[in-house]
Protein backbone atom coordinates (compact mmCIF):
# COMPACT_ATOMS: atom_id res chain seq x y z
CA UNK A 1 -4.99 4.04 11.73
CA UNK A 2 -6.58 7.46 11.93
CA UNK A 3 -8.72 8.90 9.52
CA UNK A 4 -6.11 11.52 8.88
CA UNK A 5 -3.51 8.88 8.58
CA UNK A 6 -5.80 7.04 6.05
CA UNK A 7 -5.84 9.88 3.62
CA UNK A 8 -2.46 10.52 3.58
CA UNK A 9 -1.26 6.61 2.28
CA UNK A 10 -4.67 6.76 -0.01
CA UNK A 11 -3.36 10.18 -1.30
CA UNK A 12 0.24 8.88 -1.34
CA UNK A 13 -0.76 5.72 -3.19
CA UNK A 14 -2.74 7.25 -5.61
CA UNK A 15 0.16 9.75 -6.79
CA UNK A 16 2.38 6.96 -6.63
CA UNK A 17 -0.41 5.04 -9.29
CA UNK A 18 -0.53 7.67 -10.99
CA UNK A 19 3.22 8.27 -11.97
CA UNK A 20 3.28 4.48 -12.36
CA UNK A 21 0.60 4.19 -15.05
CA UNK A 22 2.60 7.45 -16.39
CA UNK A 23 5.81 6.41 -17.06
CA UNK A 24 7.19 4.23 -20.13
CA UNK A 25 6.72 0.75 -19.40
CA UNK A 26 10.27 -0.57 -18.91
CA UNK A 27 10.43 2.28 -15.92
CA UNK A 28 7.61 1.07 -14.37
CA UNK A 29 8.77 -2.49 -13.91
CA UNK A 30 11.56 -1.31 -12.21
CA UNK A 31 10.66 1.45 -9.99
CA UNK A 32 6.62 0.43 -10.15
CA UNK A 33 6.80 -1.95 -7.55
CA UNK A 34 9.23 -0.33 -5.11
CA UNK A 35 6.60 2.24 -4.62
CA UNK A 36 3.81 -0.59 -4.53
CA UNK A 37 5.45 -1.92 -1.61
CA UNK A 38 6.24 0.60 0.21
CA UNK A 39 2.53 1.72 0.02
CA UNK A 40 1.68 -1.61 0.93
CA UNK A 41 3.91 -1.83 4.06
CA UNK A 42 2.33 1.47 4.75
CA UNK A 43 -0.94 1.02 4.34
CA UNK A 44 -0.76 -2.71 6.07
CA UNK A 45 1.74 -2.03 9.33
CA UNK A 46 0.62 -5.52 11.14
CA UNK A 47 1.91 -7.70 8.45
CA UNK A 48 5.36 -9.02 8.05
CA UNK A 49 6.50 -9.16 4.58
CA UNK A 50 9.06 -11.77 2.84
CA UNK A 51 10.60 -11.03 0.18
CA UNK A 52 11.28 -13.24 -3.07
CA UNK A 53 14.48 -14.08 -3.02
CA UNK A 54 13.78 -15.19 0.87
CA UNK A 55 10.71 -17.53 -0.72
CA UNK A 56 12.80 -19.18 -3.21
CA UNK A 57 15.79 -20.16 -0.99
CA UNK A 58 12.92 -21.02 1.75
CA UNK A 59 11.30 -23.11 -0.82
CA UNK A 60 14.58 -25.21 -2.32
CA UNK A 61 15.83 -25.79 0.90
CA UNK A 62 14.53 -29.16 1.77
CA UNK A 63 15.48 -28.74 5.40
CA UNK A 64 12.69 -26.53 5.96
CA UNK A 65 9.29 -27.43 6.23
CA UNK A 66 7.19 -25.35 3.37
CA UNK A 67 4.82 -22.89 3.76
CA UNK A 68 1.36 -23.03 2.65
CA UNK A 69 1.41 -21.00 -0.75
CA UNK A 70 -1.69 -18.74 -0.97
CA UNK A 71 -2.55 -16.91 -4.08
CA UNK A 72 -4.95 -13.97 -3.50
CA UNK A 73 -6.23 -13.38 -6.87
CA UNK A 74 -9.35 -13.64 -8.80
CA UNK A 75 -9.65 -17.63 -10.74
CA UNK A 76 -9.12 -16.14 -13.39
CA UNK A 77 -5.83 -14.67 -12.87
CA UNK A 78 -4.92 -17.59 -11.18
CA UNK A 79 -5.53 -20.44 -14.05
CA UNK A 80 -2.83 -18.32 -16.18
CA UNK A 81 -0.16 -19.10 -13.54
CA UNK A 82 0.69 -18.60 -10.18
CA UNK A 83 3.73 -19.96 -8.01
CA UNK A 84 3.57 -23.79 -8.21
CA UNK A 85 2.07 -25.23 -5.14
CA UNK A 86 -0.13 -22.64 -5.24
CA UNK A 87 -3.86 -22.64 -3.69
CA UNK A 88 -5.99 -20.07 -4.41
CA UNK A 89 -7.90 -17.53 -2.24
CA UNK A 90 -10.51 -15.46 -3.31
CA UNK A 91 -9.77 -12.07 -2.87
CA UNK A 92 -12.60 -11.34 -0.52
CA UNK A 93 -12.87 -14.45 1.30
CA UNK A 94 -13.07 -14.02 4.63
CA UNK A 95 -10.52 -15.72 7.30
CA UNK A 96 -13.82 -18.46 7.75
CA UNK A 97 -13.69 -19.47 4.24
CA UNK A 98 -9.19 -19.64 4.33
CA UNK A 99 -8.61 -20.95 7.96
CA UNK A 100 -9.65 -24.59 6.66
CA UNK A 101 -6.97 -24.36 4.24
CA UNK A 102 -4.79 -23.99 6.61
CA UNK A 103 -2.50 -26.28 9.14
CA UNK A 104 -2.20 -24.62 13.37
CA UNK A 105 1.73 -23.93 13.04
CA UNK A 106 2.04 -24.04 9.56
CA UNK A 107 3.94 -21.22 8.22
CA UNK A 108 1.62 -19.35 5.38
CA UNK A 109 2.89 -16.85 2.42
CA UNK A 110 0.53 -14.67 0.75
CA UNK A 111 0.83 -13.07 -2.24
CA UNK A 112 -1.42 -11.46 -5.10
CA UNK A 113 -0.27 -9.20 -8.15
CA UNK A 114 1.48 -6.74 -6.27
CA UNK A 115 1.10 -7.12 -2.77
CA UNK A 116 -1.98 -5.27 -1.36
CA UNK A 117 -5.05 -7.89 -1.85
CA UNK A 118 -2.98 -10.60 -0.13
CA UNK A 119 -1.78 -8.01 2.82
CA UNK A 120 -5.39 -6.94 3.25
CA UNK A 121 -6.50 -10.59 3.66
CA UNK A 122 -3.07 -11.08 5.71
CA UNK A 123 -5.01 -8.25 7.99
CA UNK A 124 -7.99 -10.99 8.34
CA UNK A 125 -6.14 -13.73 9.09
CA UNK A 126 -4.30 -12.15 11.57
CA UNK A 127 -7.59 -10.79 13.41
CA UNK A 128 -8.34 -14.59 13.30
CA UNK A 129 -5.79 -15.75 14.85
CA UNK A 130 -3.56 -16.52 12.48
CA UNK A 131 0.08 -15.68 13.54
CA UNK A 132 2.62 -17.43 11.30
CA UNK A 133 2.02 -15.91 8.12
CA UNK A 134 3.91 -13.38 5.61
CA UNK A 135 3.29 -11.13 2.91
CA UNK A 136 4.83 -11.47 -0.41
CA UNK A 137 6.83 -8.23 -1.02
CA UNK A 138 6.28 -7.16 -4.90
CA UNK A 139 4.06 -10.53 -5.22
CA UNK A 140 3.60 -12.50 -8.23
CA UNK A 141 5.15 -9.03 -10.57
CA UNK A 142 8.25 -9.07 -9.07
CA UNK A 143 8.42 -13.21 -8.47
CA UNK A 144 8.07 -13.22 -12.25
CA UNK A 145 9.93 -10.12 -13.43
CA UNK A 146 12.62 -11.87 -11.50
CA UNK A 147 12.49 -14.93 -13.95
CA UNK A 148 11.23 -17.73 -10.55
CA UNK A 149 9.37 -20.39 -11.86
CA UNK A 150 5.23 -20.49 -12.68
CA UNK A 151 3.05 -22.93 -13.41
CA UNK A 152 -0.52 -23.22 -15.35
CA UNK A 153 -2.80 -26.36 -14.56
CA UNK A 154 0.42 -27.94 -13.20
CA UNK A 155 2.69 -27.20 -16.10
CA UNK A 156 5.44 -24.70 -16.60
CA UNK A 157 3.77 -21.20 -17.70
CA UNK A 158 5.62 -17.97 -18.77
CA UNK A 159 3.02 -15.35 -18.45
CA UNK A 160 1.20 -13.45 -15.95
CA UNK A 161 -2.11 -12.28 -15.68
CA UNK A 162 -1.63 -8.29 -15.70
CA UNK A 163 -4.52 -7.78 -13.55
CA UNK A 164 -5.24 -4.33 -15.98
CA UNK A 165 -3.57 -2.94 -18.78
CA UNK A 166 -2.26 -0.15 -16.17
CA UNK A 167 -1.43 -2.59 -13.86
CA UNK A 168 0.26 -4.72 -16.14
CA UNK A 169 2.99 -2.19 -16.61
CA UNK A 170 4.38 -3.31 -13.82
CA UNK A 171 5.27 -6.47 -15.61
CA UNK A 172 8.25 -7.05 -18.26
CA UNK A 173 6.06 -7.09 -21.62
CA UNK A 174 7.23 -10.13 -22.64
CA UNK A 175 5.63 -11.83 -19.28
CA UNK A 176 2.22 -9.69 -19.89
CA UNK A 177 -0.88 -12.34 -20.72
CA UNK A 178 -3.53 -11.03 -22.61
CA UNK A 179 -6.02 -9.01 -19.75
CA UNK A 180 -8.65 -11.19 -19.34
CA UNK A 181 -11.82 -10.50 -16.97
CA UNK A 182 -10.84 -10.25 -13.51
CA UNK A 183 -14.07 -12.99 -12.46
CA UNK A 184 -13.76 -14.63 -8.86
């Protein structure tokens, strides 16, 4: 990506924040994350992206052989739910510290908040090596704005950490935890 390139998805993505974190909440659920993801497919070209309905009817179909679920989020976002089967990645752990996690062959799904953390560790996986993975388009917001199925400490959960109060917006309130410290 050039520099000039570079400025122009920054630029675009921080107008697109920006009337996000604007808008009445109930908007920004809905049109929020269609502008996330298209900055995030912009931003992160090299990484295929699945969407959720494809992950659910990928994960009840017990024909298939399931993908290793990564969740690219701080711990502390994590322990308030994630998708079940879950393992978590820290943010800015490198492909060194995730490649043991992980299976040659075995299909891998990131996913995060909204999209970008797990594309941009996606990005080092795939300099690694790594060729069989996917994005999560819309992430853990739109898995759970959707009403799919979390879990906490392996039991049902029916809130999401909002990663900020701006953030958060692009959750439906009633799914918003309480912001807590985003700590690795």
């Amino acid at each position: 990506m050039t520099l000039r390139q570079a400025l122009g998805v920054f630029l675009k993505g921080s107008l697109g924040l920006l009337s996000i974190w604007m808008s009445p909440a109930s908007q920004a659920a809905e049109d929020g994350l269609e502008r996330m993801k298209a900055l995030v497919r912009e931003r992160f070209p090299d990484v295929r992206h699945l969407t959720t309905l494809d992950l659910a009817n990928w994960l009840a179909d017990p024909r298939r052989p399931k993908p290793v679920l990564l969740d690219v989020r701080t711990r502390a976002e994590y322990d308030v739910s994630h998708i079940p089967g879950a393992r978590h990645v820290d943010p800015e752990a490198s492909a060194a510290d995730v490649l043991p996690m992980l299976t040659p062959g075995t299909p891998v799904v990131l996913y995060c908040s909204v999209g970008y953390r797990s594309a941009d560790c996606g990005t080092r996986l795939l300099k690694a090596g790594v060729t069989n993975l996917l994005n999560l388009e819309g992430s853990l917001f739109q898995w759970a704005n959707e009403g799919r199925p979390l879990e906490s400490a392996g039991q049902p959960a029916t809130q999401v950490h909002p990663y900020s109060a701006k953030f958060g917006k692009l959750l439906k309130p009633e799914l918003r935890a309480p912001a807590t410290p985003r700590t690795p």
